[in-house]
N, C-alpha and C. Protein backbone atom coordinates (compact mmCIF):
# COMPACT_ATOMS: atom_id res chain seq x y z
N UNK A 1 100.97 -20.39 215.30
CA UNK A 1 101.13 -21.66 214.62
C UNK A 1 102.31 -22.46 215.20
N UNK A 2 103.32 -21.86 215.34
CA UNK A 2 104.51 -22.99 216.61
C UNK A 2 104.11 -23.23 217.61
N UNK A 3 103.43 -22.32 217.84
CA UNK A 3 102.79 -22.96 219.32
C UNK A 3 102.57 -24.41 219.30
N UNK A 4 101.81 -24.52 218.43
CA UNK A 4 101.26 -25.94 217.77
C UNK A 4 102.20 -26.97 218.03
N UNK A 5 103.79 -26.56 216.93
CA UNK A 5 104.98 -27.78 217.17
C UNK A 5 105.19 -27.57 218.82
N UNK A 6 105.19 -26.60 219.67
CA UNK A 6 105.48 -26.99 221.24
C UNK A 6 104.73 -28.20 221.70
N UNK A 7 103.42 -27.26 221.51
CA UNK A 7 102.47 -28.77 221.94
C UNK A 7 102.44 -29.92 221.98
N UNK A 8 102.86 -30.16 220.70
CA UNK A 8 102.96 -31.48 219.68
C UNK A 8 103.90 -32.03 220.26
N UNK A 9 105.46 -31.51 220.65
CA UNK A 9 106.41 -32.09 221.61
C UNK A 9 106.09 -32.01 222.62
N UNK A 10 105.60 -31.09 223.21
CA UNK A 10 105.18 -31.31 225.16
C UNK A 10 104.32 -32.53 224.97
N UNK A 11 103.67 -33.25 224.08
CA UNK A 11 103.01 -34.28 223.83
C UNK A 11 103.40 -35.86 223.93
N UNK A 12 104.57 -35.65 223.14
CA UNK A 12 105.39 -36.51 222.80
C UNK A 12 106.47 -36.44 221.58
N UNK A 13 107.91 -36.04 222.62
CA UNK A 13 108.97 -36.02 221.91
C UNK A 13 109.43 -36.53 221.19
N UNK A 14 109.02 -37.57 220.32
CA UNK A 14 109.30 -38.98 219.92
C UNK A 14 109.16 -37.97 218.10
N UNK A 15 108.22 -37.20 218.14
CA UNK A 15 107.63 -36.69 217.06
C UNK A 15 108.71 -35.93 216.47
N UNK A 16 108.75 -36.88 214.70
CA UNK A 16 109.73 -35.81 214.06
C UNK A 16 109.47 -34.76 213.55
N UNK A 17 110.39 -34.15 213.20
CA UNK A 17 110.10 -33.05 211.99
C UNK A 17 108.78 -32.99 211.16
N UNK A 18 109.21 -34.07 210.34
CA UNK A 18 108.54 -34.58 208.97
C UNK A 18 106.71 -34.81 210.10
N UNK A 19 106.65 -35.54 210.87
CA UNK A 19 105.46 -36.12 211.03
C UNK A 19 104.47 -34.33 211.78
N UNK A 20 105.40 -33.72 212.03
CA UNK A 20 104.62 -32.22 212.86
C UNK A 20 104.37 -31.68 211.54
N UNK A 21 105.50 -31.45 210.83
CA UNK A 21 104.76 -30.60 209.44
C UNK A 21 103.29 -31.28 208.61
N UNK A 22 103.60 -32.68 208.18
CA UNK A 22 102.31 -33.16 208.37
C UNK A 22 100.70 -32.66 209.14
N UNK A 23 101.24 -32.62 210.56
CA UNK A 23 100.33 -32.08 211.61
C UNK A 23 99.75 -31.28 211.05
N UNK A 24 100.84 -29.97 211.11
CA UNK A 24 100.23 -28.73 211.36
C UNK A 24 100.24 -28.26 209.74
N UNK A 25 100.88 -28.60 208.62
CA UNK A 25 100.91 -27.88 207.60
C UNK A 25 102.54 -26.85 207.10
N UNK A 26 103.17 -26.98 208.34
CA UNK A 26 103.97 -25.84 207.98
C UNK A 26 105.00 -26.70 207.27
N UNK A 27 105.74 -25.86 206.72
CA UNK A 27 106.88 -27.09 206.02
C UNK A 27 108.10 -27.58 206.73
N UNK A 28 108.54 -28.57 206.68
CA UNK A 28 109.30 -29.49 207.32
C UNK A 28 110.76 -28.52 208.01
N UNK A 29 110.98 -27.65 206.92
CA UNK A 29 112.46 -27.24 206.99
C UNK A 29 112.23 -25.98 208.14
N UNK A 30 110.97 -25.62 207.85
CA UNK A 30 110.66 -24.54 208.71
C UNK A 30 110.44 -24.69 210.58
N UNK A 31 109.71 -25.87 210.36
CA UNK A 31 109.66 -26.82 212.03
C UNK A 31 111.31 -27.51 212.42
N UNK A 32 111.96 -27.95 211.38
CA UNK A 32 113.36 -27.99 211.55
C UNK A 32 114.00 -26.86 212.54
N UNK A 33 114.06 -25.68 211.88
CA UNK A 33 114.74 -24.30 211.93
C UNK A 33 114.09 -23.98 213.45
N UNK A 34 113.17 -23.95 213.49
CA UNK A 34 112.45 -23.89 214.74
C UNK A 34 112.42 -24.52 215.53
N UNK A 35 112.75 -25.81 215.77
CA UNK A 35 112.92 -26.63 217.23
C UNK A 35 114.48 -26.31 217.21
N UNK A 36 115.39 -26.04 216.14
CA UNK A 36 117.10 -25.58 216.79
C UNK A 36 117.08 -24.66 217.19
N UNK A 37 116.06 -23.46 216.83
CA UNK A 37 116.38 -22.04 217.52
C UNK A 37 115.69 -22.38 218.69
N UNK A 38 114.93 -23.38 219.49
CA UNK A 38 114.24 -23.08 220.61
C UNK A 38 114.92 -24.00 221.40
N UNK A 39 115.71 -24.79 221.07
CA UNK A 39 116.53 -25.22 222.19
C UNK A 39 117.80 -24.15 222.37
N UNK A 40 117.89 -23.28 221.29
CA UNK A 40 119.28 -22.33 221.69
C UNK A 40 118.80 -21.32 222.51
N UNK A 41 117.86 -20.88 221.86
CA UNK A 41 117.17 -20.10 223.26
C UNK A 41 116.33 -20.50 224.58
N UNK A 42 116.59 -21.67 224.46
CA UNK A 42 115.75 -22.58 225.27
C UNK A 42 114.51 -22.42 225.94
N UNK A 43 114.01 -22.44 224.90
CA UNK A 43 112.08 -22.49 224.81
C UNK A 43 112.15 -23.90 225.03
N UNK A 44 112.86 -24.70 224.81
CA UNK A 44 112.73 -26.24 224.55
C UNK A 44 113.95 -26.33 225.89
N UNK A 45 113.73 -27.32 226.95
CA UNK A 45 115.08 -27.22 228.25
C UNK A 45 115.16 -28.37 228.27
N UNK A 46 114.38 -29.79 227.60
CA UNK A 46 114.83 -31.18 227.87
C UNK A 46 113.33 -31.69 227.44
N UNK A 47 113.87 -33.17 226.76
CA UNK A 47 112.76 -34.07 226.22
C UNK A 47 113.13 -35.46 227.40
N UNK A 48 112.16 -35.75 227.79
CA UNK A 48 112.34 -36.85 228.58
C UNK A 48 111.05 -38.08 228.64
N UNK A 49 111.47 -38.95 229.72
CA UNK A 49 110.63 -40.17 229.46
C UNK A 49 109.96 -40.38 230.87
N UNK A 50 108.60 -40.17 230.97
CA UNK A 50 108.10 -40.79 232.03
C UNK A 50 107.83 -42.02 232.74
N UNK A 51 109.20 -42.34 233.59
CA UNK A 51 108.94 -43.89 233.68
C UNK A 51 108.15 -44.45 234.52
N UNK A 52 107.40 -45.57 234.82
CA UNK A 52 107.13 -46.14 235.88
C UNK A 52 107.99 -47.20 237.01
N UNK A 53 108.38 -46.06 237.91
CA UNK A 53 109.32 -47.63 238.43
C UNK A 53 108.98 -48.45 239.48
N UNK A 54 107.77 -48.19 239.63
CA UNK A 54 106.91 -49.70 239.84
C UNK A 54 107.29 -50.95 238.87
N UNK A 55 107.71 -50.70 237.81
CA UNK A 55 107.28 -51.67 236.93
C UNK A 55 108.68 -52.08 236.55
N UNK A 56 109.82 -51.37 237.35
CA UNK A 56 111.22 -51.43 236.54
C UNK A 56 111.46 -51.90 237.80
N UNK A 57 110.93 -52.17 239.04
CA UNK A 57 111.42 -52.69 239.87
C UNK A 57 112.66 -52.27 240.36
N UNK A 58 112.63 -50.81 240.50
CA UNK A 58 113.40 -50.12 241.27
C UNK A 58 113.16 -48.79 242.14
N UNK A 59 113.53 -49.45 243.29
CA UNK A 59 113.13 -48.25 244.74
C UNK A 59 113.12 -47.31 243.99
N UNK A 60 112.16 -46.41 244.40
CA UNK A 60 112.33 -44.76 244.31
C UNK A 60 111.29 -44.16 245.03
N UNK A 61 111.52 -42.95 246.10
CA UNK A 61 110.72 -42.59 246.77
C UNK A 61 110.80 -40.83 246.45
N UNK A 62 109.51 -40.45 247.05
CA UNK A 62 109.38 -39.09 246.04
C UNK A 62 108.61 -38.35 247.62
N UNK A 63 108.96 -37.22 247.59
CA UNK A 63 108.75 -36.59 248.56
C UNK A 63 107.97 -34.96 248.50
N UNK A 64 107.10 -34.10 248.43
CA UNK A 64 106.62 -33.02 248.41
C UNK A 64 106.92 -32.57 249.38
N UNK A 65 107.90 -31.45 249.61
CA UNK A 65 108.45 -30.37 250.44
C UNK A 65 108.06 -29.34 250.46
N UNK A 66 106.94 -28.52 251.30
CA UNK A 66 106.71 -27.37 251.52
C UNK A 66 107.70 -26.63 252.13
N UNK A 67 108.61 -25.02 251.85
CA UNK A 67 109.62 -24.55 252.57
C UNK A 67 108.97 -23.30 252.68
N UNK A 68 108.48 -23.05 253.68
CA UNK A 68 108.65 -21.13 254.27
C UNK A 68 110.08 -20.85 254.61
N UNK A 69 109.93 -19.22 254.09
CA UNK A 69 111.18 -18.82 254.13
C UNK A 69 111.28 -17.10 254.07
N UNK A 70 112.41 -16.54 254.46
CA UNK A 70 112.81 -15.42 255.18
C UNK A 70 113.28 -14.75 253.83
N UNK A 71 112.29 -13.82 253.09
CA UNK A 71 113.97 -13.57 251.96
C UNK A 71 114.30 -12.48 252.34
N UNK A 72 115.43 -12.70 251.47
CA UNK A 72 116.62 -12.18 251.42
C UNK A 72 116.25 -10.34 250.90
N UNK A 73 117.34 -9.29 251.76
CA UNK A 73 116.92 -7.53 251.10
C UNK A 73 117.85 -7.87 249.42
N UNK A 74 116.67 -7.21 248.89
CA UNK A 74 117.16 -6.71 247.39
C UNK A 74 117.44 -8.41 246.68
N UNK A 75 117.21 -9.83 247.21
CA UNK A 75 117.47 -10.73 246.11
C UNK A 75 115.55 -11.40 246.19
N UNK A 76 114.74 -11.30 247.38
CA UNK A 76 113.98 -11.77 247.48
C UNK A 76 114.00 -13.10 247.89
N UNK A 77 113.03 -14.20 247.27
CA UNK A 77 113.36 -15.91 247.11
C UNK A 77 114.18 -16.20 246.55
N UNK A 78 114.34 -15.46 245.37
CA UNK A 78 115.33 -16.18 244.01
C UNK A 78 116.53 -16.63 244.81
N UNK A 79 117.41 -16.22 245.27
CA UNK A 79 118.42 -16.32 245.56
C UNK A 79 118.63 -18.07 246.39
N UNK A 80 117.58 -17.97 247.15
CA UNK A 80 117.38 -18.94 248.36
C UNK A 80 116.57 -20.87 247.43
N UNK A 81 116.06 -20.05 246.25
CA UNK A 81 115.38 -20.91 245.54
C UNK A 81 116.35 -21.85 244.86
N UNK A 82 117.62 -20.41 244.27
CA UNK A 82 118.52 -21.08 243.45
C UNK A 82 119.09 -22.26 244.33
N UNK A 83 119.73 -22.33 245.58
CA UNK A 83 120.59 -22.75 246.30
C UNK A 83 120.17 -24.41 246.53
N UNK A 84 118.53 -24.28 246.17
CA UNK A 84 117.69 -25.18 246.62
C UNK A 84 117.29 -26.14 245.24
N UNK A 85 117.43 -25.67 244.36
CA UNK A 85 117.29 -25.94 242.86
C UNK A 85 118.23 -26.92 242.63
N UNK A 86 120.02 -26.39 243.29
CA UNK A 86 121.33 -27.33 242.65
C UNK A 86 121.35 -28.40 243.45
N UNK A 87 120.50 -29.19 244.30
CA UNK A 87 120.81 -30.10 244.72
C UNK A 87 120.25 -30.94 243.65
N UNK A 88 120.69 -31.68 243.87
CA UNK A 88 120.54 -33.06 242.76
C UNK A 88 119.28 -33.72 243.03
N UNK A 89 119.20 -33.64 244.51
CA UNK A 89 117.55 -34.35 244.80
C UNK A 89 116.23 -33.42 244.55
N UNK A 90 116.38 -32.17 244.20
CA UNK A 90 115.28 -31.58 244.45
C UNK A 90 115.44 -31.50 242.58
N UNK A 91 113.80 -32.11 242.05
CA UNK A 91 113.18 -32.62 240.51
C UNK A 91 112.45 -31.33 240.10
N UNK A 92 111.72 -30.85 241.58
CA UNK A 92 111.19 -29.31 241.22
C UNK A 92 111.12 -28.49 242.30
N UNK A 93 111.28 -27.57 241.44
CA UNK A 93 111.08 -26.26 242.73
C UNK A 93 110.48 -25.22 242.51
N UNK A 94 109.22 -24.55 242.62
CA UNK A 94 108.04 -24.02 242.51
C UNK A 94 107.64 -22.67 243.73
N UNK A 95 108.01 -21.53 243.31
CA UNK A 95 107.37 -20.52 244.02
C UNK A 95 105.84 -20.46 244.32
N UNK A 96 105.58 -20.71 245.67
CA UNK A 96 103.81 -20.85 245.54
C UNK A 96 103.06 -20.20 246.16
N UNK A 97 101.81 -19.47 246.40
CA UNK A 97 101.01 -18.32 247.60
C UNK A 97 100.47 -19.49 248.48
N UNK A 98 100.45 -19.21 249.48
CA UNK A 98 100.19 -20.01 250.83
C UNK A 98 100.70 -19.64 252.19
N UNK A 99 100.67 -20.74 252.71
CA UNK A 99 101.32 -20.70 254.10
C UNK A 99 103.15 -20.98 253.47
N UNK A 100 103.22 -21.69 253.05
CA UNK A 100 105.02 -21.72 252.87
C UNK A 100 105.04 -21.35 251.10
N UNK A 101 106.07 -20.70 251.04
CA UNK A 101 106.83 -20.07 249.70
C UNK A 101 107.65 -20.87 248.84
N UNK A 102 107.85 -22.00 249.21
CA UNK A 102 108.51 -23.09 247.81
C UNK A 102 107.99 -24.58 248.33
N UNK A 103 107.19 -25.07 247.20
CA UNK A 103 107.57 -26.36 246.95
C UNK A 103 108.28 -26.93 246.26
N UNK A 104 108.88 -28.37 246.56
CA UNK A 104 110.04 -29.13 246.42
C UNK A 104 109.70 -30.20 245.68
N UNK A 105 110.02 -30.30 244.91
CA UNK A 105 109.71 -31.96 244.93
C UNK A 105 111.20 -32.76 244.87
N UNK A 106 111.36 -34.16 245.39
CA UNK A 106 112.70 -34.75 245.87
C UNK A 106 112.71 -36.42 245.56
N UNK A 107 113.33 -36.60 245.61
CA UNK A 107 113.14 -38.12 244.86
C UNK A 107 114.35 -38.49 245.83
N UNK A 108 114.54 -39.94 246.44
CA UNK A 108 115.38 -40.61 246.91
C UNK A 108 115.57 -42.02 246.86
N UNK A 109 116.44 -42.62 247.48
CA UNK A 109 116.41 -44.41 246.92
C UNK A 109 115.48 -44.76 248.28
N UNK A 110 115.10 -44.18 249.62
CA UNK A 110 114.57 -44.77 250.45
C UNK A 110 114.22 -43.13 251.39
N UNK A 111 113.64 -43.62 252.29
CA UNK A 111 112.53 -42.23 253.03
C UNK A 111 113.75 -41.50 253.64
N UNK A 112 114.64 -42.49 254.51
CA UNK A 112 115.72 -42.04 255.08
C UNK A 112 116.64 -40.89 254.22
N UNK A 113 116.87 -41.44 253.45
CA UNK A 113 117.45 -40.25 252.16
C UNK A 113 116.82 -39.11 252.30
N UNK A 114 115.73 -39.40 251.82
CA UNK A 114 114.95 -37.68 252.14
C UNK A 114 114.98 -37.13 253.39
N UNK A 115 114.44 -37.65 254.60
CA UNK A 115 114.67 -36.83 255.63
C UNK A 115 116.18 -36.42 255.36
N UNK A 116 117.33 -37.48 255.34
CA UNK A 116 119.08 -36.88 255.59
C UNK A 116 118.86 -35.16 254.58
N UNK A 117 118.55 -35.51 253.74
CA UNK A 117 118.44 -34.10 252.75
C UNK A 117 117.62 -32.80 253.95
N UNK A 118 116.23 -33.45 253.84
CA UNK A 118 115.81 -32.18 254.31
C UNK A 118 116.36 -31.58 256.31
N UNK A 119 117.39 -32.68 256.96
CA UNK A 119 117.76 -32.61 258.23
C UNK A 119 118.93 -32.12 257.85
N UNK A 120 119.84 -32.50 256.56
CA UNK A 120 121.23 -32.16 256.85
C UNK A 120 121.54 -30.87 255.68
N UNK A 121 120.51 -31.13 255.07
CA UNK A 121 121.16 -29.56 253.94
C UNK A 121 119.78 -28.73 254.01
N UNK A 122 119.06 -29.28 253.36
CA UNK A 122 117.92 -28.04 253.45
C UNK A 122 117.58 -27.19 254.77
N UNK A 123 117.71 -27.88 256.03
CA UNK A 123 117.18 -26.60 256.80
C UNK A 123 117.97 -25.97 257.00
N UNK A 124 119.05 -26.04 257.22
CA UNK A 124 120.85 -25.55 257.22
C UNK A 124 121.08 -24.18 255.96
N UNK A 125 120.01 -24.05 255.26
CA UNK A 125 120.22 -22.97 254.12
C UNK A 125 119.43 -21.74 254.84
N UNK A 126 120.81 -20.12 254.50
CA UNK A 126 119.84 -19.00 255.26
C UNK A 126 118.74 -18.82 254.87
N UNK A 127 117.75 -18.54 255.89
CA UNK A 127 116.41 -17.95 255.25
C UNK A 127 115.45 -18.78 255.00
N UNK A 128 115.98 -20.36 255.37
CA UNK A 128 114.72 -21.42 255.37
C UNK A 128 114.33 -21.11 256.73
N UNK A 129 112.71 -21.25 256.81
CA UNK A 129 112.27 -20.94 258.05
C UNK A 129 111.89 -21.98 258.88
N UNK A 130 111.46 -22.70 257.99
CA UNK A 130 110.84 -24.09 258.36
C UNK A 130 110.58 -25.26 257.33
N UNK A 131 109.94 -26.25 256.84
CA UNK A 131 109.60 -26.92 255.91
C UNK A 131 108.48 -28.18 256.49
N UNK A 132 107.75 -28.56 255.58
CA UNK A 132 106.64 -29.69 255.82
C UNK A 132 107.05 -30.59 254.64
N UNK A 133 106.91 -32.04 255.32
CA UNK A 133 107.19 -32.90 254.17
C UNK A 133 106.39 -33.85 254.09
N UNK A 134 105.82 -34.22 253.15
CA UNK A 134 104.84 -35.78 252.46
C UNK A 134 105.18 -36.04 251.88
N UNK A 135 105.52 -37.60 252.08
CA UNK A 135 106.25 -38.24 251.28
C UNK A 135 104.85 -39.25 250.11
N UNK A 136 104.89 -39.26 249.06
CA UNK A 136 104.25 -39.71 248.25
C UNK A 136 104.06 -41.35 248.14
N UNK A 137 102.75 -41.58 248.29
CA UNK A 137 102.77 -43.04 248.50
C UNK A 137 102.30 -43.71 247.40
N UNK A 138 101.96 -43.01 246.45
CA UNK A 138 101.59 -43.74 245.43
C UNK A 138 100.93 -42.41 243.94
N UNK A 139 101.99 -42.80 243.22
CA UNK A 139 101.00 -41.84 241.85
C UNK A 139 100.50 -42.98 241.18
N UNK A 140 99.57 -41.86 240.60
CA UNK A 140 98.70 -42.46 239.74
C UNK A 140 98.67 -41.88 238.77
N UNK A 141 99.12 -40.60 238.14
CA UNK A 141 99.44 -39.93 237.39
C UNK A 141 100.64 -38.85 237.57
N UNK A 142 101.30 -38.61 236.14
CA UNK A 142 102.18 -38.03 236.53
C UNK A 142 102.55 -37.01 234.79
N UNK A 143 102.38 -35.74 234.67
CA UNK A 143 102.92 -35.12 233.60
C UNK A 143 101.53 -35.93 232.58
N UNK A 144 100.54 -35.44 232.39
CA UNK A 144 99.37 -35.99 231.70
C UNK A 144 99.23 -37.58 231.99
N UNK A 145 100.48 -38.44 231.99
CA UNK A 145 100.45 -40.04 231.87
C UNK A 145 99.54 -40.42 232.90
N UNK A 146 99.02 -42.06 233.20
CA UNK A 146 98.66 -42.20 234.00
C UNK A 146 99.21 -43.43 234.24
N UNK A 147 99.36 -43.70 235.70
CA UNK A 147 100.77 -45.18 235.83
C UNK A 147 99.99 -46.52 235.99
N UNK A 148 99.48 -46.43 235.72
CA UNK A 148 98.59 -48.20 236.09
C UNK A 148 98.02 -48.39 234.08
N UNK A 149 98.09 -50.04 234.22
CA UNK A 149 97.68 -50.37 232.92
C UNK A 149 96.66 -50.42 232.51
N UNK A 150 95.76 -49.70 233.13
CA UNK A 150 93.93 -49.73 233.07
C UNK A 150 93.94 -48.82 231.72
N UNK A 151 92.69 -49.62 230.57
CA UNK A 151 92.72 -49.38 229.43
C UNK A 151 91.62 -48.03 229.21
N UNK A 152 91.88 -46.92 228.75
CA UNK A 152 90.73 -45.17 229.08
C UNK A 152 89.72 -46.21 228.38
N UNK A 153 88.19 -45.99 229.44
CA UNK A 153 87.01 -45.87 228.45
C UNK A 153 86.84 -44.75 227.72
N UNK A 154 86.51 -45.02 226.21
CA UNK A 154 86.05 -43.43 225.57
C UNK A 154 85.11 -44.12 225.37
N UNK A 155 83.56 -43.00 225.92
CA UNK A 155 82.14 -43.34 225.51
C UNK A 155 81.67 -42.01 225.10
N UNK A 156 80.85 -42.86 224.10
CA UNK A 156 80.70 -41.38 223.60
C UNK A 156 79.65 -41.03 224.08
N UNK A 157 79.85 -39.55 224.05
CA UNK A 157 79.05 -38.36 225.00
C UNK A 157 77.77 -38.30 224.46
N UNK A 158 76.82 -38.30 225.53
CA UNK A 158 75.76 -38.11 225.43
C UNK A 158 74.96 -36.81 225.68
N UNK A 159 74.03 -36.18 224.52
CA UNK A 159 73.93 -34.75 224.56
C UNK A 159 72.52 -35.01 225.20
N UNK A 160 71.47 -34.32 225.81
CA UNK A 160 70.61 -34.64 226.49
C UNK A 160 69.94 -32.74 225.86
């Protein structure tokens, strides 16, 4: 049944207390008690806002970084992941099966930015082997949202 209040916030954080107990039935004080214990244990790590900045009219360029890599005896990736995690430009970082072992994702004010990152710090870290980069030319969705103002058709389904 909390599962439920996760949802309900992975949905949209905006949602109080009062309006989830509603939801789901459970009582208010109880969904209270439960979103403070899950940010202390952090089941809950951040509520945020998906912006469009197309529309805010401000540069931002976003980059998908594939990194193969050498790990490390007795730490594995982790170690090499962490190092790659604290930069400020990298939004995600994702252990993956393939040809390379982490994707990146990187955000910058212009393309140049990203390459300086992935030329002057990322390959420079032990145990990166190599990396592939695409730089993103356009979302269209992002975290369920979708970025353009086109209004969803709902038709209803036809059973045959």
């Amino acid at each position: 049944m909390l599962k439920n209040v996760l949802k309900i916030l992975e949905n949209d954080a905006r949602t109080t207390p009062k309006q989830i107990a509603d939801m789901t039935g459970i009582p208010q004080t109880e969904v209270t008690k439960f979103i403070k214990q899950a940010w202390q244990d952090r089941t809950i790590l951040k509520y945020k806002a998906i912006v469009n900045w197309d529309k805010a009219e401000n540069e931002h360029v976003y980059a998908l970084i594939e990194v193969k890599l050498e790990p490390q005896k007795d730490l594995g990736f982790d170690s090499i992941a962490e190092r790659i995690y604290r930069f400020p430009q990298a939004r995600s970082v994702y252990l993956v099966s393939g040809t390379y072992d982490l994707l990146v994702m990187v955000t910058g004010k212009n393309s140049h930015e990203i390459a300086n990152f992935v030329s002057q710090k990322l390959s420079h870290i032990e145990g990166v082997k190599g990396t592939s980069t695409q730089f993103v030319l356009k979302r269209y969705k992002e975290d369920g949202e979708t970025m353009d103002d086109r209004e969803e058709v709902n038709r209803q389904q036809v059973v045959l």
